[in-house]
C-alpha atoms as a PDB file:
ATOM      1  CA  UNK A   1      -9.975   3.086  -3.445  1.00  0.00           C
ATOM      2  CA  UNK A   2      -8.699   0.084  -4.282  1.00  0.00           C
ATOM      3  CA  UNK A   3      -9.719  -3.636  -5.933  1.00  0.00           C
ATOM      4  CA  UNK A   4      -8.249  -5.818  -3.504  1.00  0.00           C
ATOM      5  CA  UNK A   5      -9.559  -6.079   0.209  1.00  0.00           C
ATOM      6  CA  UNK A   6      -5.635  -6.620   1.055  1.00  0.00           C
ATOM      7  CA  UNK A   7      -5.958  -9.583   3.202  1.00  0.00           C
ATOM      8  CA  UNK A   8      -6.428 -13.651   2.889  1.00  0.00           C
ATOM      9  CA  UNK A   9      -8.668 -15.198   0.302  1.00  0.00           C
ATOM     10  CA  UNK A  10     -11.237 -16.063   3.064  1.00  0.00           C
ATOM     11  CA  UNK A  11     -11.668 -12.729   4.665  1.00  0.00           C
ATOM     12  CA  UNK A  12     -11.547 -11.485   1.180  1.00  0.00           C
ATOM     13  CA  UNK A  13     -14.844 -14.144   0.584  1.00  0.00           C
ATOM     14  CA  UNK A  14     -16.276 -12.370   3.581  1.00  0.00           C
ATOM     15  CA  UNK A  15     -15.954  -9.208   2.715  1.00  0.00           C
ATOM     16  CA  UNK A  16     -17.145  -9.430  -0.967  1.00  0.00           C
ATOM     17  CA  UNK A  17     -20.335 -11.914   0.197  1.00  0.00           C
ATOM     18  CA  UNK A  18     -20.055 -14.018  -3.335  1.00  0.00           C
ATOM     19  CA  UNK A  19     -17.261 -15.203  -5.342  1.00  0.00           C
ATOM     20  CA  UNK A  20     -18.841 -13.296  -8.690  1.00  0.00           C
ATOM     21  CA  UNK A  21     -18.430 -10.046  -6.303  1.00  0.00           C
ATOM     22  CA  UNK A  22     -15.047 -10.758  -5.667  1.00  0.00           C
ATOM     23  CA  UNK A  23     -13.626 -11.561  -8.830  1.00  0.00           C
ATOM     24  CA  UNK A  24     -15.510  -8.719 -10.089  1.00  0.00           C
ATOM     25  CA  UNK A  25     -13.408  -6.728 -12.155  1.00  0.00           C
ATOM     26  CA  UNK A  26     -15.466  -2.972 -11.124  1.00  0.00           C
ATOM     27  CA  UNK A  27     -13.316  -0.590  -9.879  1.00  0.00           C
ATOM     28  CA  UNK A  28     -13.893   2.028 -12.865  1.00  0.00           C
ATOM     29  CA  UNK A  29     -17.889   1.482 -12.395  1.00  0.00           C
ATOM     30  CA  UNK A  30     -17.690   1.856  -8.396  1.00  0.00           C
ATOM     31  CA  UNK A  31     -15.975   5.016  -8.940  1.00  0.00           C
ATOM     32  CA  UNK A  32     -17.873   6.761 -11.083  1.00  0.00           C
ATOM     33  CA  UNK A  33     -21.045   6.131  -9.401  1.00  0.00           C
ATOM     34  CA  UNK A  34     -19.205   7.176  -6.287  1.00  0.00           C
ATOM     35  CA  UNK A  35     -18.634  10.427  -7.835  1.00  0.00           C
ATOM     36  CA  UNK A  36     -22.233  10.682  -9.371  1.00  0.00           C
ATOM     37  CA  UNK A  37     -23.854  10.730  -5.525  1.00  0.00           C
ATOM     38  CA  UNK A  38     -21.484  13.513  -4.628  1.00  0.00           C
ATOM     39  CA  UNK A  39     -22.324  15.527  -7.876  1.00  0.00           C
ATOM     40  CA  UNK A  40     -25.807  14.766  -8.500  1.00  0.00           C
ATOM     41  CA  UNK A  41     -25.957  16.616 -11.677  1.00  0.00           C
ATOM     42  CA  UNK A  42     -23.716  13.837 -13.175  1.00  0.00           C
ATOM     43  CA  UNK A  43     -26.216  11.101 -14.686  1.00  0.00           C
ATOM     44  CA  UNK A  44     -24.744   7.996 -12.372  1.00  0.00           C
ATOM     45  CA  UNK A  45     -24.031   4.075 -14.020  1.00  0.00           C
ATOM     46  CA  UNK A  46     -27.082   3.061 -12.967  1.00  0.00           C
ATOM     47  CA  UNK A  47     -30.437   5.928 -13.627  1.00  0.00           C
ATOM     48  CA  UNK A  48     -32.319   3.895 -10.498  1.00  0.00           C
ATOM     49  CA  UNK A  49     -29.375   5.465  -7.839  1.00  0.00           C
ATOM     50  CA  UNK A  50     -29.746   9.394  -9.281  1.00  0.00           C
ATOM     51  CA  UNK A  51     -32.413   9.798  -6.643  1.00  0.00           C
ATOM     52  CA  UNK A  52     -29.941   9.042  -3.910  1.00  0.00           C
ATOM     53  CA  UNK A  53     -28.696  11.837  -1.534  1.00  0.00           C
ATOM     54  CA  UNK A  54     -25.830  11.344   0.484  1.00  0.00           C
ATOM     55  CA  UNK A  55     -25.738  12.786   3.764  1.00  0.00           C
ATOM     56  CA  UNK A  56     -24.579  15.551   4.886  1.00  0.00           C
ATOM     57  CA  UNK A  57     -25.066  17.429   1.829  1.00  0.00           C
ATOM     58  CA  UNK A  58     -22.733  20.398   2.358  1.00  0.00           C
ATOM     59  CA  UNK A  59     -19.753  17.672   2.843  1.00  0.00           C
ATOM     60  CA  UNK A  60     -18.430  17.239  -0.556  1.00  0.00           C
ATOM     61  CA  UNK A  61     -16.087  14.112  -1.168  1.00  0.00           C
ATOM     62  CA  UNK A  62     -12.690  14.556  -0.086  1.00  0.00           C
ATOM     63  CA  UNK A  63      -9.994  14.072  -2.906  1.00  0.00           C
ATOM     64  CA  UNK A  64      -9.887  10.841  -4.533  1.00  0.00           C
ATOM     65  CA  UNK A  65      -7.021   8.313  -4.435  1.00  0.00           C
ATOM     66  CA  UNK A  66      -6.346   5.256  -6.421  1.00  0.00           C
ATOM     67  CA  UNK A  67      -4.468   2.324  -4.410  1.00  0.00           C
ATOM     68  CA  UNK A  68      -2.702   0.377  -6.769  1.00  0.00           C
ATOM     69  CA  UNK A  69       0.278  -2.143  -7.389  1.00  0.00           C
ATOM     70  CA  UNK A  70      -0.205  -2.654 -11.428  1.00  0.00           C
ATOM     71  CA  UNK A  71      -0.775  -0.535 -14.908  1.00  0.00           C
ATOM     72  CA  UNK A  72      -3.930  -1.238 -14.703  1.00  0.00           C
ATOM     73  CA  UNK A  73      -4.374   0.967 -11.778  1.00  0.00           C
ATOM     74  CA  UNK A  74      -2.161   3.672 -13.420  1.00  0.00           C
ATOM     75  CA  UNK A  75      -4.252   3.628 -16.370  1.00  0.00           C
ATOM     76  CA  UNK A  76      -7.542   4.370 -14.331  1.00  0.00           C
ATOM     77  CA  UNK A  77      -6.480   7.082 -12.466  1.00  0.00           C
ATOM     78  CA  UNK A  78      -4.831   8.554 -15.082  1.00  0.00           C
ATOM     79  CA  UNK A  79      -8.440   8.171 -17.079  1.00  0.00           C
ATOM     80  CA  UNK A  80     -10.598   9.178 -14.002  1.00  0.00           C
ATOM     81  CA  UNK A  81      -8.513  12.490 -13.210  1.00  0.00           C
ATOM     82  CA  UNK A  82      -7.689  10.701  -9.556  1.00  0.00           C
ATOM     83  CA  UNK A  83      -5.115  10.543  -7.416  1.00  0.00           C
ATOM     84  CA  UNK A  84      -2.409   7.832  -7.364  1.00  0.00           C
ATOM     85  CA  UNK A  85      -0.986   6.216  -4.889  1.00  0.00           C
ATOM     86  CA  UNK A  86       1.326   2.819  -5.429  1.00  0.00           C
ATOM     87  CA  UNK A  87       1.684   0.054  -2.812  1.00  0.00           C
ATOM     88  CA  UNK A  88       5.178  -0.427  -3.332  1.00  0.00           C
ATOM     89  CA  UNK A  89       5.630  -2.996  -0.672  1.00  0.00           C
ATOM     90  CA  UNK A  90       3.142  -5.247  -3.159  1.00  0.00           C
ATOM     91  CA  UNK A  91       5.266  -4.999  -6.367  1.00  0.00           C
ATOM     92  CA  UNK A  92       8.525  -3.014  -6.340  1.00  0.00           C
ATOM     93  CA  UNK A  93       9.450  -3.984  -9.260  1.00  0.00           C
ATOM     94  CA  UNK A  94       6.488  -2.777 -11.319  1.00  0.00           C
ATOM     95  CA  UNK A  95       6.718   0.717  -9.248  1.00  0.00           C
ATOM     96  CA  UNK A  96       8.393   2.840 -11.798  1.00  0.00           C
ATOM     97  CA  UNK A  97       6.720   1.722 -15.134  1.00  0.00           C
ATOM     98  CA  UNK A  98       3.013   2.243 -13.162  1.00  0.00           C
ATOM     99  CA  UNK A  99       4.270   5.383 -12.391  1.00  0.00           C
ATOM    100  CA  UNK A 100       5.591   6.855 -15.519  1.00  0.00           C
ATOM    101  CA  UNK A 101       2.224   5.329 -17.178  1.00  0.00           C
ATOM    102  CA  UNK A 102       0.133   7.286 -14.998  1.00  0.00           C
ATOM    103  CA  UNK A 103       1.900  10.324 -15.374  1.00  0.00           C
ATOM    104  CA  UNK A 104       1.980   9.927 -19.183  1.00  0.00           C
ATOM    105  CA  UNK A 105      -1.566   9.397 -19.241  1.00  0.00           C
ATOM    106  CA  UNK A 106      -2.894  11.974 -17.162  1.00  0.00           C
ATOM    107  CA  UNK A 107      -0.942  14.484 -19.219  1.00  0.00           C
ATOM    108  CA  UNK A 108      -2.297  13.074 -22.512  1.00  0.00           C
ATOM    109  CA  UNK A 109      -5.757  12.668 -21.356  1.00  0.00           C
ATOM    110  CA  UNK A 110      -6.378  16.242 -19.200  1.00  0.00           C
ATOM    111  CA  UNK A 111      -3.125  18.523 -20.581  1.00  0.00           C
ATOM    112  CA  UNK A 112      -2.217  19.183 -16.936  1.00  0.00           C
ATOM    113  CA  UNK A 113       0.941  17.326 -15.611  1.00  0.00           C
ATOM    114  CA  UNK A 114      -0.844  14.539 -12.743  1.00  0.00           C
ATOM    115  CA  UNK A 115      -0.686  15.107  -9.210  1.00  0.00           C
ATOM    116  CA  UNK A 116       2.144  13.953  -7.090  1.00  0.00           C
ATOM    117  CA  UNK A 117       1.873  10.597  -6.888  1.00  0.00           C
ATOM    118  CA  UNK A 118       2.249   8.948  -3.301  1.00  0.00           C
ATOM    119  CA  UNK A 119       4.510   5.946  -2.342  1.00  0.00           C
ATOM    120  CA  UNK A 120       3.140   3.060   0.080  1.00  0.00           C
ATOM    121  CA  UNK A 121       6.197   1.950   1.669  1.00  0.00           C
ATOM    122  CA  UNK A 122       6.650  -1.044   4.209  1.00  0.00           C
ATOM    123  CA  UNK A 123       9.525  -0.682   7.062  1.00  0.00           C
ATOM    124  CA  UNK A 124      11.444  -2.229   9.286  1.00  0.00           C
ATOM    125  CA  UNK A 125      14.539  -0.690  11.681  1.00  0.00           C
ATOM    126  CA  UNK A 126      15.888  -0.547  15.252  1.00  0.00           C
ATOM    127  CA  UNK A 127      18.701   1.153  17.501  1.00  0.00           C
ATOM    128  CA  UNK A 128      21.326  -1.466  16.386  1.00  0.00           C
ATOM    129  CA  UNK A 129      22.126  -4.372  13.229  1.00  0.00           C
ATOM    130  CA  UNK A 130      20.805  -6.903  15.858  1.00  0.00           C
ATOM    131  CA  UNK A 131      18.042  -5.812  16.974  1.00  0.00           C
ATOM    132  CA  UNK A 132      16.897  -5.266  12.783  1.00  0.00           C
ATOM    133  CA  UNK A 133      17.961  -8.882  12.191  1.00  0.00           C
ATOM    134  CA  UNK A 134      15.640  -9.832  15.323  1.00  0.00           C
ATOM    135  CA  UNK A 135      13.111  -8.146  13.567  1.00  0.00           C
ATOM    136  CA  UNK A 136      13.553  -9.579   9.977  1.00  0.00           C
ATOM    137  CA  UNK A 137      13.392 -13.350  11.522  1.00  0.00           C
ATOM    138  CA  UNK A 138      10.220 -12.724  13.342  1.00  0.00           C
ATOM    139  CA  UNK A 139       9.310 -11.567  10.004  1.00  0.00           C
ATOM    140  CA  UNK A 140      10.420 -13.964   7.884  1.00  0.00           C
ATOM    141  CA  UNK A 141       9.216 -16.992  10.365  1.00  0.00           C
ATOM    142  CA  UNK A 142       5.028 -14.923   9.749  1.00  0.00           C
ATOM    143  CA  UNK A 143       5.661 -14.999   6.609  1.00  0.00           C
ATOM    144  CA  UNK A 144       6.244 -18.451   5.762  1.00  0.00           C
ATOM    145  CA  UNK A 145       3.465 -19.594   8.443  1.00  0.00           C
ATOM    146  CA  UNK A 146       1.449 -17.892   6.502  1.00  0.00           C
ATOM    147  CA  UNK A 147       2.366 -19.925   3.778  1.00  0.00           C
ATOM    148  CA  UNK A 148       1.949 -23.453   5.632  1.00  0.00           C
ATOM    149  CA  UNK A 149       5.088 -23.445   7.240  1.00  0.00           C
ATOM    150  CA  UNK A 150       6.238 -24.222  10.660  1.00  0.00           C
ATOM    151  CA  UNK A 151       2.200 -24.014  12.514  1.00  0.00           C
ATOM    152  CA  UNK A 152       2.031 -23.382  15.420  1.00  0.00           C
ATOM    153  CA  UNK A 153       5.965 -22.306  16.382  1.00  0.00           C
ATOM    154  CA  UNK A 154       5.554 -18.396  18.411  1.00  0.00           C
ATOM    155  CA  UNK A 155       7.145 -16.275  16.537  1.00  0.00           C
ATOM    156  CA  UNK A 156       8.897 -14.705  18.834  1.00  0.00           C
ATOM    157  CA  UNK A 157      11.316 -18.208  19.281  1.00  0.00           C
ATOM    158  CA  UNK A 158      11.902 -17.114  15.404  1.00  0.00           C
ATOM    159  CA  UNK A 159      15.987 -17.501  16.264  1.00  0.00           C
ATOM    160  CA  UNK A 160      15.594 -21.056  17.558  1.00  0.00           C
ATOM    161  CA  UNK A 161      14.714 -22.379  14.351  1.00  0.00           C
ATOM    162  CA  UNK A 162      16.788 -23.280  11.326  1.00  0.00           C
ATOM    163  CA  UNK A 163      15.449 -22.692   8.017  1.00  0.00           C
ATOM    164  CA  UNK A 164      16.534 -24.936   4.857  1.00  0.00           C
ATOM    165  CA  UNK A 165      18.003 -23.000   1.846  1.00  0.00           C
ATOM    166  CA  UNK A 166      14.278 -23.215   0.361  1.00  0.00           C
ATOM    167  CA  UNK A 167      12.616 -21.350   3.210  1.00  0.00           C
ATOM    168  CA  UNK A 168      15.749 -18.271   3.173  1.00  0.00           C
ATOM    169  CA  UNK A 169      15.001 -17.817  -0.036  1.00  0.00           C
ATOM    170  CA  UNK A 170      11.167 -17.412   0.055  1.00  0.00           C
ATOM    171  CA  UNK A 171      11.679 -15.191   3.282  1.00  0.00           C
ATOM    172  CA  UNK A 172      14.166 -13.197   1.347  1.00  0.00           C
ATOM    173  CA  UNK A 173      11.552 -12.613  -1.968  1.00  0.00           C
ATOM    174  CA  UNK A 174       9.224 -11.205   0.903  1.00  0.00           C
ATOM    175  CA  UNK A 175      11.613  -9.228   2.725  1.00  0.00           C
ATOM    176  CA  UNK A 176      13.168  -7.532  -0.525  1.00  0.00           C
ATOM    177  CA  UNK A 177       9.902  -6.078  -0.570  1.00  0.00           C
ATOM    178  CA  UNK A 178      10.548  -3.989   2.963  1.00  0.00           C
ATOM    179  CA  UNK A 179      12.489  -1.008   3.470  1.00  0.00           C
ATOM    180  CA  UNK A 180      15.118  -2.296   6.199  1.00  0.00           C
ATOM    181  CA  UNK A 181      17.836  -0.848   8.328  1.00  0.00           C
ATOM    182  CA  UNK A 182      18.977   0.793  11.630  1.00  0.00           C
ATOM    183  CA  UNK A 183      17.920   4.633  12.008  1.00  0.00           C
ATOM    184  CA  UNK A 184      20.698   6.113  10.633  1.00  0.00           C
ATOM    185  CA  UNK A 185      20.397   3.670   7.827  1.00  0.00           C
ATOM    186  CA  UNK A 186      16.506   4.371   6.704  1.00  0.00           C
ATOM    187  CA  UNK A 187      16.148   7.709   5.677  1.00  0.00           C
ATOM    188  CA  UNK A 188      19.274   7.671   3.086  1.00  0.00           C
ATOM    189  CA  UNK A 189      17.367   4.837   1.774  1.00  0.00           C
ATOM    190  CA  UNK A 190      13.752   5.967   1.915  1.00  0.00           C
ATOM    191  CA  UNK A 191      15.291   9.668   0.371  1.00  0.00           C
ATOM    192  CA  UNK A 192      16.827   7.545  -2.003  1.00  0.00           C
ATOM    193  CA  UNK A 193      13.399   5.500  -2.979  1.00  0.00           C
ATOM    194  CA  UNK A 194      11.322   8.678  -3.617  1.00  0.00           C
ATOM    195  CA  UNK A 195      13.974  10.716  -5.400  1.00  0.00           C
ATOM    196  CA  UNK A 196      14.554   7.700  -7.963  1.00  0.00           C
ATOM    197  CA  UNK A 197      10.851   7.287  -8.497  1.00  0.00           C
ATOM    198  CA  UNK A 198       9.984  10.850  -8.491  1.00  0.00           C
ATOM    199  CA  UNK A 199       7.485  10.901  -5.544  1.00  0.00           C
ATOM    200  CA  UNK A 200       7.190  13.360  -2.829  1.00  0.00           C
ATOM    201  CA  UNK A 201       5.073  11.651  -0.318  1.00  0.00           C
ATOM    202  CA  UNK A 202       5.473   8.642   1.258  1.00  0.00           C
ATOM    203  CA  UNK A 203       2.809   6.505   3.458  1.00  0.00           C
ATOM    204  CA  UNK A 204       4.816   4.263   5.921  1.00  0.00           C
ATOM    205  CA  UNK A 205       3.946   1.359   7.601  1.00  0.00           C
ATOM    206  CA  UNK A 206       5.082  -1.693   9.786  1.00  0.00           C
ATOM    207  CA  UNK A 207       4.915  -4.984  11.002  1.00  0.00           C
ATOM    208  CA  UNK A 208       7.545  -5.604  13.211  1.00  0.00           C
ATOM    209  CA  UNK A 209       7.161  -7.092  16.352  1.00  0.00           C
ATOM    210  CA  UNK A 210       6.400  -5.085  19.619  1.00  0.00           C
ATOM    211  CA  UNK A 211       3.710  -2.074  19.923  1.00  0.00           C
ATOM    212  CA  UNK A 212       6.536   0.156  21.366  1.00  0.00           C
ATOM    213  CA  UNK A 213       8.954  -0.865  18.865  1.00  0.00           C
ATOM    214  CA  UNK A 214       6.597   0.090  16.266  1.00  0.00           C
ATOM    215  CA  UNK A 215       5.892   3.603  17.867  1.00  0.00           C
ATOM    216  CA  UNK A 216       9.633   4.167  18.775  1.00  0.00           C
ATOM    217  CA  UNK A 217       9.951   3.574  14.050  1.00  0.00           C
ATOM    218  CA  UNK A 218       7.350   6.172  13.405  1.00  0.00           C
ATOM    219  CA  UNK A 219       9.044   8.688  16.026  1.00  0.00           C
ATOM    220  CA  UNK A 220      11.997   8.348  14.655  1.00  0.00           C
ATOM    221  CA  UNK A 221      11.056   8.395  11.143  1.00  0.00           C
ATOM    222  CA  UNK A 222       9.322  12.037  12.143  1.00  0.00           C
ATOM    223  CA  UNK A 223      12.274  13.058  13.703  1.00  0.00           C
ATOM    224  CA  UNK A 224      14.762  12.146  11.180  1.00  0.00           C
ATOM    225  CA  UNK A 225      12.326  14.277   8.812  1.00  0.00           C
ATOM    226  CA  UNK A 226      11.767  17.401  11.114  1.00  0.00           C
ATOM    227  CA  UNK A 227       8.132  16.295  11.301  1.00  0.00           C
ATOM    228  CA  UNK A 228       6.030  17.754  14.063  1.00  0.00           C
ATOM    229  CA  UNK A 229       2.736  15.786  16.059  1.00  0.00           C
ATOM    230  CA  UNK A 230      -0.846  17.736  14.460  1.00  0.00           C
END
């Protein structure tokens, strides 16, 4: 569970239905009252739900995680008893202070040590340096469309086009945010990430260019890890 949809302000709109709704500021509220249909006994926010059953009956919620980027969503998990689980690719930089607060927290409010927390990583690699430079233009070039630049231009003649000084820079804020480098280059650095912030699961993901280039990052991410298909 999270508070942001994790997409553009219009889809956002669409999603939420009103702009009170989506600058709403619930999360703690939705929560609770999600709890309160799976444990009926638990009075819910609002008496006029209690009567609510929710179907199937003998399926009990499965364990609860917090999505966050912020102290704000280390302090309510930490308060609710859930699980925590940072988006690291939103806010590196705040990564290890959420983290310490939640695990401070949780200890001080339950007397148990808090769950492992889990690490939302973004990445981005390849066979060679090229072909991960490839991938950070095509990158870079989405990212500043997305930000008004260069309509219209297919990404994928990313290398044609010169960026100023201003645009490198922007690209580079975004891309400091991603976990880059060639296979034998990633896991050092991903082992490196979780042992620093104290986490022992990680949730990848990626935007590179190319469905088979994306498959070929997760298989070798598995491999490099001894991980075997369910």
């Amino acid at each position: 569970m999270g508070r942001a949809p994790g997409t553009d302000s219009k889809t956002a709109l669409a999603l939420r239905r009103s702009m009170n709704s989506l600058n709403a500021d619930n999360l703690q509220e939705l929560l609770r009252e999600l709890r309160g249909y799976d444990q009926p006994s638990e009075s819910l926010p609002d008496d006029s739900f209690a009567q609510i059953i929710a179907m199937p009956q003998d399926a009990p919620l499965p364990p609860i995680w917090i999505l966050g980027s912020s102290p704000y969503s280390a302090q309510l998990a930490a308060i609710e008893a859930a699980n925590y689980s940072f988006a690291y690719h939103f806010n590196p930089a705040g990564a290890k202070e959420a983290i310490s607060l939640y695990r401070k927290l949780y200890q001080a409010n339950h007397g148990v040590s808090a769950p492992d927390v889990i690490l939302g990583v973004s990445v981005i690699g390849g066979d060679t340096d090229k072909e991960v430079e490839y991938q950070k233009r095509i990158l870079s070039l989405k990212y500043l469309q997305s930000l008004g630049y260069f309509n219209g231009v297919d990404p994928l003649k990313a290398h044609e086009l010169g960026f100023s000084e201003a645009h490198h820079k922007v690209a580079q804020s975004f891309l400091s945010t991603i976990v880059i480098g060639t296979w034998s280059e990633l896991k050092p650095k991903l082992d490196f990430l979780a042992d620093t912030l104290g986490v022992q699961e990680l949730i990848v993901s990626t935007a590179q260019e190319g469905f088979d280039t994306r498959l070929k990052l997760y298989e070798k991410l598995a491999e490099l890890n001894n991980l075997q298909p369910n």
